[in-house]
Structure formats: C-alpha cells, structure tokens
N, C-alpha and C. Protein backbone atom coordinates (compact mmCIF):
# COMPACT_ATOMS: atom_id res chain seq x y z
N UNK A 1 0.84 -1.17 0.00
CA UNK A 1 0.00 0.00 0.00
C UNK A 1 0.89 1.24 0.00
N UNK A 2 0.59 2.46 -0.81
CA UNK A 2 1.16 3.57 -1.09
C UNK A 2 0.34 4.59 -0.18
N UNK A 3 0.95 5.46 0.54
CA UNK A 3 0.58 6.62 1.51
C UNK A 3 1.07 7.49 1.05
N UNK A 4 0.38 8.61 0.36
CA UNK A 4 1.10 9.71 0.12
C UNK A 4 0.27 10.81 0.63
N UNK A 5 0.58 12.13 0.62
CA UNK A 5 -0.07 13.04 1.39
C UNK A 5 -1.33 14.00 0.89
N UNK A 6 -1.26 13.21 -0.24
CA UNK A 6 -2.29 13.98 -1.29
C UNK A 6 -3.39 12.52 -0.47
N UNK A 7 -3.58 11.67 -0.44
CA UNK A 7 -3.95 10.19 0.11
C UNK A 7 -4.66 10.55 1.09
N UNK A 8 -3.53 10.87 2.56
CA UNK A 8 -3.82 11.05 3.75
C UNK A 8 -4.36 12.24 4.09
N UNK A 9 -4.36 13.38 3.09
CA UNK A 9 -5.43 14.55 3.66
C UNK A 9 -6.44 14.57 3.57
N UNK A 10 -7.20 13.22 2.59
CA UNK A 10 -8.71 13.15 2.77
C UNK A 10 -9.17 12.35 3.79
N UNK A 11 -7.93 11.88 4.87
CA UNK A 11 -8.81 10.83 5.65
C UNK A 11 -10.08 11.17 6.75
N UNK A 12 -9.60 12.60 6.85
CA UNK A 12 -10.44 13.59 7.72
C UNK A 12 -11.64 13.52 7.45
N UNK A 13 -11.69 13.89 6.06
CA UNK A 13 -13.27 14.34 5.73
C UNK A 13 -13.80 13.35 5.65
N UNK A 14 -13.20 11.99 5.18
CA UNK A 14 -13.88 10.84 5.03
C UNK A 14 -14.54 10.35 6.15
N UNK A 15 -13.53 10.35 7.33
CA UNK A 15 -14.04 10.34 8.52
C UNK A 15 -15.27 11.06 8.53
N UNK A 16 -15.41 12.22 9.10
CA UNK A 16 -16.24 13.10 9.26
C UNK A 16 -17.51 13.15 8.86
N UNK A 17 -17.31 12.56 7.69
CA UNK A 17 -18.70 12.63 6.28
C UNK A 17 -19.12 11.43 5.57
N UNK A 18 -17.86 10.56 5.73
CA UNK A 18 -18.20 9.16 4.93
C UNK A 18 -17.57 8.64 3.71
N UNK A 19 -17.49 7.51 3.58
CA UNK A 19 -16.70 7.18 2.25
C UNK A 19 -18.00 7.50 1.20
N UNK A 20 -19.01 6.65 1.43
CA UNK A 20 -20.16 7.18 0.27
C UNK A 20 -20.08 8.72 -0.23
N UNK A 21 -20.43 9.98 0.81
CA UNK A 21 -20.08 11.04 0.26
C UNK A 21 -18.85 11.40 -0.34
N UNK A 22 -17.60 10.96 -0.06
CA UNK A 22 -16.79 11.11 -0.85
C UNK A 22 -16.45 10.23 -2.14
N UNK A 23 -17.20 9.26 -2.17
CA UNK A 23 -17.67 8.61 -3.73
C UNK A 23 -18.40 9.15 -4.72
N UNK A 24 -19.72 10.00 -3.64
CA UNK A 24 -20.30 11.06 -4.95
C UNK A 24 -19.77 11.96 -5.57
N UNK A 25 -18.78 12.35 -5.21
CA UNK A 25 -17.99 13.39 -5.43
C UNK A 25 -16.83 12.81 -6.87
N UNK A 26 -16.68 13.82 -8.17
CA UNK A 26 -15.70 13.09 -9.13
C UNK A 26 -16.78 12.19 -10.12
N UNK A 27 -16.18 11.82 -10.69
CA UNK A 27 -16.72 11.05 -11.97
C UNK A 27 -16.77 9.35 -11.83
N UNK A 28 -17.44 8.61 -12.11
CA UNK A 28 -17.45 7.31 -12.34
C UNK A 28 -16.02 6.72 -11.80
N UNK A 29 -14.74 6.76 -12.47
CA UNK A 29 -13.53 6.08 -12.29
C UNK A 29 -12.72 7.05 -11.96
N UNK A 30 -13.03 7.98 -11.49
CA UNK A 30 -11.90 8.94 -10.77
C UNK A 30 -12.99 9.68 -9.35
N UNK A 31 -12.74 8.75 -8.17
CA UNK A 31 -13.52 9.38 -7.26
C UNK A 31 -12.71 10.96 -6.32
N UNK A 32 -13.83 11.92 -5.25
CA UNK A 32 -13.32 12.44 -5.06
C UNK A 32 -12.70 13.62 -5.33
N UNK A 33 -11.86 13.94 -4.98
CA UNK A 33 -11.02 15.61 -5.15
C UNK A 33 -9.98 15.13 -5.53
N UNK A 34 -8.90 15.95 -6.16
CA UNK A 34 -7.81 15.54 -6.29
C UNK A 34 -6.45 16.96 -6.52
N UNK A 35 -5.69 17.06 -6.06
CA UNK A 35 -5.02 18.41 -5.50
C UNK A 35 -4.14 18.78 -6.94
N UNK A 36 -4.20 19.84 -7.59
CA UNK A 36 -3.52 20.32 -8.71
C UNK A 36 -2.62 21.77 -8.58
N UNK A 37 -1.36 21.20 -8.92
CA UNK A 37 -0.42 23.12 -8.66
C UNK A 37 -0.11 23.16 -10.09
N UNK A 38 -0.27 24.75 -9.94
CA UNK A 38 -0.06 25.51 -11.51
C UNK A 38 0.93 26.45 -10.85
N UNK A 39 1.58 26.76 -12.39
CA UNK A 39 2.54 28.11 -12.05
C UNK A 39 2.78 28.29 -13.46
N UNK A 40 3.81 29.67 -13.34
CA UNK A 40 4.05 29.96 -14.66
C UNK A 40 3.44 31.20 -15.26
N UNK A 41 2.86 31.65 -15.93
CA UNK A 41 2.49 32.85 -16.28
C UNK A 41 0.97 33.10 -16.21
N UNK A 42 0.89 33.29 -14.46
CA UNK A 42 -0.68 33.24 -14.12
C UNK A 42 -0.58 34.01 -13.14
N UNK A 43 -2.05 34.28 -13.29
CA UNK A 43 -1.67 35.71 -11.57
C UNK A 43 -2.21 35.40 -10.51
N UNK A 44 -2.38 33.72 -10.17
CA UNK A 44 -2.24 33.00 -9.07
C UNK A 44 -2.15 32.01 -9.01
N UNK A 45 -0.69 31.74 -9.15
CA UNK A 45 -0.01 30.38 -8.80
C UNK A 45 -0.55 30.06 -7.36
N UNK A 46 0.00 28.20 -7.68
CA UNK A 46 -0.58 27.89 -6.36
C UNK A 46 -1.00 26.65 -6.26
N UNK A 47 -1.60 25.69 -5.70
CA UNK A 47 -1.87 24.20 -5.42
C UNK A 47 -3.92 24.52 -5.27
N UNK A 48 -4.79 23.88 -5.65
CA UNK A 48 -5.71 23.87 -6.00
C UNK A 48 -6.41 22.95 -5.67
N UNK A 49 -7.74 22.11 -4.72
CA UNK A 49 -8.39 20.64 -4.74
C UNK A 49 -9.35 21.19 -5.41
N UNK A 50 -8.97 20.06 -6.29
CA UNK A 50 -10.91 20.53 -7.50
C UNK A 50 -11.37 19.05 -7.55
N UNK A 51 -12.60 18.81 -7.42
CA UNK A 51 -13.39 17.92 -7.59
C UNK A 51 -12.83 16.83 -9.01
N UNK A 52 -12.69 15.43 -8.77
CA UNK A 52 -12.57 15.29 -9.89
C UNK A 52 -13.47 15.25 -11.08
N UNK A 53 -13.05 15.44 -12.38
CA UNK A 53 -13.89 15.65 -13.45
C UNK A 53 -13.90 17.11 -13.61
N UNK A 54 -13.37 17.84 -12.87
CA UNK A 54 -13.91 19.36 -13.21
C UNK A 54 -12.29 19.35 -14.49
N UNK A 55 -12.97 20.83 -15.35
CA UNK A 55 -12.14 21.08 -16.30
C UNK A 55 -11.03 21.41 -15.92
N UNK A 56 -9.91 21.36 -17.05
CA UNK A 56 -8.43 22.19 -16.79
C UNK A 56 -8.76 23.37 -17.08
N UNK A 57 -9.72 23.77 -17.69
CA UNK A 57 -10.06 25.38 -18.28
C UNK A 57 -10.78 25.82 -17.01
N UNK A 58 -10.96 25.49 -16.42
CA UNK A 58 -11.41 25.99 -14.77
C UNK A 58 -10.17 26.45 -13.76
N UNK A 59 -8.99 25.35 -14.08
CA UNK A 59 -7.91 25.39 -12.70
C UNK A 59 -7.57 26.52 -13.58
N UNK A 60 -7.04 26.42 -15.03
CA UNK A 60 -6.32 27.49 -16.07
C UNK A 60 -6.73 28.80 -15.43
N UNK A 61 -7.86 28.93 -16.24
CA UNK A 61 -8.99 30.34 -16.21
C UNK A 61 -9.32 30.70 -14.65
N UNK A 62 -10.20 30.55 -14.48
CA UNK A 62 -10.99 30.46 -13.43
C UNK A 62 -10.18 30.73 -12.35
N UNK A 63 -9.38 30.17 -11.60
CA UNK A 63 -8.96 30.00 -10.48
C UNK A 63 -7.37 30.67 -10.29
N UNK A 64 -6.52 30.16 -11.36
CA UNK A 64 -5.04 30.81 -11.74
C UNK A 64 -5.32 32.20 -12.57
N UNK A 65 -6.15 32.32 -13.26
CA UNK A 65 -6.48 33.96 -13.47
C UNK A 65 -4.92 34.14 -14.86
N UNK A 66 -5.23 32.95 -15.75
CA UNK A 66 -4.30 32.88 -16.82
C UNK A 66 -4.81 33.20 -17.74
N UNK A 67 -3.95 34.09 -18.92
CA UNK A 67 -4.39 35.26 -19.69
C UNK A 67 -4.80 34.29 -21.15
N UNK A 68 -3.87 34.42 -21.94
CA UNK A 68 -4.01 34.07 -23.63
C UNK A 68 -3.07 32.73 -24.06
N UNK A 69 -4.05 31.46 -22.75
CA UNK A 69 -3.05 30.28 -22.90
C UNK A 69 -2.92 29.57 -24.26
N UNK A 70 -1.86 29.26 -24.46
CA UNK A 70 -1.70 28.34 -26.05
C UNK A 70 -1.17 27.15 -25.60
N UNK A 71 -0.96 27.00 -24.67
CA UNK A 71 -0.62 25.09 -24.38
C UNK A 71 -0.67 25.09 -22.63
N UNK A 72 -1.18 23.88 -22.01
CA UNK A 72 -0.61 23.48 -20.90
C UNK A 72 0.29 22.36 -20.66
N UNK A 73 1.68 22.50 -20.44
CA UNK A 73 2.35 21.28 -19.91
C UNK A 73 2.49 20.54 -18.51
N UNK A 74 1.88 18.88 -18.66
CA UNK A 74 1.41 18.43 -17.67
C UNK A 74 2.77 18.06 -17.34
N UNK A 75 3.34 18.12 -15.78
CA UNK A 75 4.51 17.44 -15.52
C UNK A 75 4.08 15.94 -15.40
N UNK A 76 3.35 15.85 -14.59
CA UNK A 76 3.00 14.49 -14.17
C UNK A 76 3.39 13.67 -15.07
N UNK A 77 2.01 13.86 -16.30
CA UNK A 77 2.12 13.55 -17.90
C UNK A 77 2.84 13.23 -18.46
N UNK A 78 3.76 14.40 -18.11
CA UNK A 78 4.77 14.74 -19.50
C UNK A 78 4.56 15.14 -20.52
N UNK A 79 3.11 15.80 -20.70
CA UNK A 79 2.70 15.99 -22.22
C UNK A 79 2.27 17.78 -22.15
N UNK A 80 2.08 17.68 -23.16
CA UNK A 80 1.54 18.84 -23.61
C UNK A 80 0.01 19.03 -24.12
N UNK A 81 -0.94 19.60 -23.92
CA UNK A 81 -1.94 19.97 -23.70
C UNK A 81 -2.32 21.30 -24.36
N UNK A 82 -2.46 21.31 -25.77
CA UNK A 82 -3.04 22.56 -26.48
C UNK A 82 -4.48 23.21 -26.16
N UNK A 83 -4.14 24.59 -26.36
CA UNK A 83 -5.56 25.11 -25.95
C UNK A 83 -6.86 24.56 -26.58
N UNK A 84 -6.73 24.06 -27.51
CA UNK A 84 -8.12 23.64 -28.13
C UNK A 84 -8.35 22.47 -27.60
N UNK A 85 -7.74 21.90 -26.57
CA UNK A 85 -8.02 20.37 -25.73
C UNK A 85 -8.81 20.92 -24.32
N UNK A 86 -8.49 22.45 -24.10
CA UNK A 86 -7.92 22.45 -22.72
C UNK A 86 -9.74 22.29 -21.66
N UNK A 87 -10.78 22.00 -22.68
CA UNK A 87 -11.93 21.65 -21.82
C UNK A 87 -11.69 20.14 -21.15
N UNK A 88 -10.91 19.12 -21.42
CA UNK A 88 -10.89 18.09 -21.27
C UNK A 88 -10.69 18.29 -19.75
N UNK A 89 -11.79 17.04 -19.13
CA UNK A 89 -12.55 16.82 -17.40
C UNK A 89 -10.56 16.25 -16.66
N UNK A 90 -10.35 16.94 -16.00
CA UNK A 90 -9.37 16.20 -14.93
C UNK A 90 -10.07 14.87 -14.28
N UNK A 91 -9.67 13.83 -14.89
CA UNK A 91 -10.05 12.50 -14.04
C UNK A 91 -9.35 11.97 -15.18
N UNK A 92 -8.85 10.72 -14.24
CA UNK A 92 -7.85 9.54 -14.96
C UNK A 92 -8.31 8.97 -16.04
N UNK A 93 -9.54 8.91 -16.46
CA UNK A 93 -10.25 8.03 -17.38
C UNK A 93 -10.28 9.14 -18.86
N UNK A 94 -10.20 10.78 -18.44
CA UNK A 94 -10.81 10.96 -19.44
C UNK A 94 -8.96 11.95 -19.90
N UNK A 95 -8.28 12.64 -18.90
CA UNK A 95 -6.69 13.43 -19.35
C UNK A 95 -5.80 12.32 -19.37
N UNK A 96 -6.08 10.82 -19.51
CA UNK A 96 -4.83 10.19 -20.15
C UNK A 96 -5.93 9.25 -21.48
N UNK A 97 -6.78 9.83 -21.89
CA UNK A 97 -7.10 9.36 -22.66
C UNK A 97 -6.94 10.22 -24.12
N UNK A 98 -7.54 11.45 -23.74
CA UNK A 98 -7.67 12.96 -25.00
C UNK A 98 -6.54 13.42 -24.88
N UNK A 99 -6.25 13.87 -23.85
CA UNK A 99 -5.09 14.89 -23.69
C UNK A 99 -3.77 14.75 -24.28
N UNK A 100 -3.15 13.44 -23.70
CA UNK A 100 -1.98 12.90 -24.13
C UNK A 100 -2.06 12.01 -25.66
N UNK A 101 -2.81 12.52 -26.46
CA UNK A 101 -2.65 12.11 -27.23
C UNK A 101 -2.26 13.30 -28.43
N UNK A 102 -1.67 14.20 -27.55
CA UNK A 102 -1.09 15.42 -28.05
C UNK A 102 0.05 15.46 -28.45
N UNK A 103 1.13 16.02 -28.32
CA UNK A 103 2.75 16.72 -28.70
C UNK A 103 3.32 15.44 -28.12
C-alpha cells in the first residue's frame, strides 16, 4: 500500500462525512477531489483541490487567473496539452485518454 499526502489529507473528511459522500464526489472512475499546482504565467499560482472531473479550463482560467493560454504542460504527464483540448474533465479516465494524445 502507497501513503502519500495527497492520500492522507482526505482521511479527515472521510471520517467526518463518509466514504459514500466522498464517492459522490468526481466522476465514475476517478472518485473524489484531487489536489492540482499551476505556475508559470498566471496571476495565481498555487496548489488547487478541485473535484474530480472538473475542467483544466477551470484550474487554467478560473482560479489561476491565466491570460491568452496556447498550451498546458502536464509534468505528471509529460505531455503537452493545447488550448483547443484544454476543456478536457481532470479525471484519470478521461486526461490520459484525449489529452496525451497530443505533442
């Protein structure tokens, strides 16, 4: 079994609230929240929990307050992520399916 700290910061809420509620939460095969850091030419860098399934054009736009993006590069990934992808849902099933099938 793998413990990592992205892992162990939901044990709280789970506690608190339940594994069921934190199953409703996220998409079919990606349950939950899941913690995302951006940086780079945004006017708020920073680490992010977004629900899974929510867009990258949400963490992008929305939240990092990023201007006239033309690509995102995923480290994780390793890939690259053009703006005309960049609605694609954050969850495992659907950004290693569209996304990386980029640069």
């Amino acid at each position: 079994m793998i413990n990592n700290v992205e892992t162990l910061m939901n044990i709280p809420w789970i506690m608190a609230n339940g594994a069921d509620r934190f199953c409703e939460m996220g998409t079919p095969h990606s349950k939950g929240t899941k913690v995302f850091s951006i940086s780079g030419d945004v006017e708020r860098p920073g680490t992010y929990e977004l629900e899974m399934g929510s867009s990258l054009n949400e963490l992008v736009h929305e939240l990092a307050l990023a201007g006239d993006v033309k690509m995102v590069r995923s480290v994780v990934l390793g890939r690259i992520v053009p703006a005309d992808r960049i609605e694609v849902p954050l969850s495992y099933e659907t950004l290693l399916e569209r996304a990386c099938h980029c640069l």
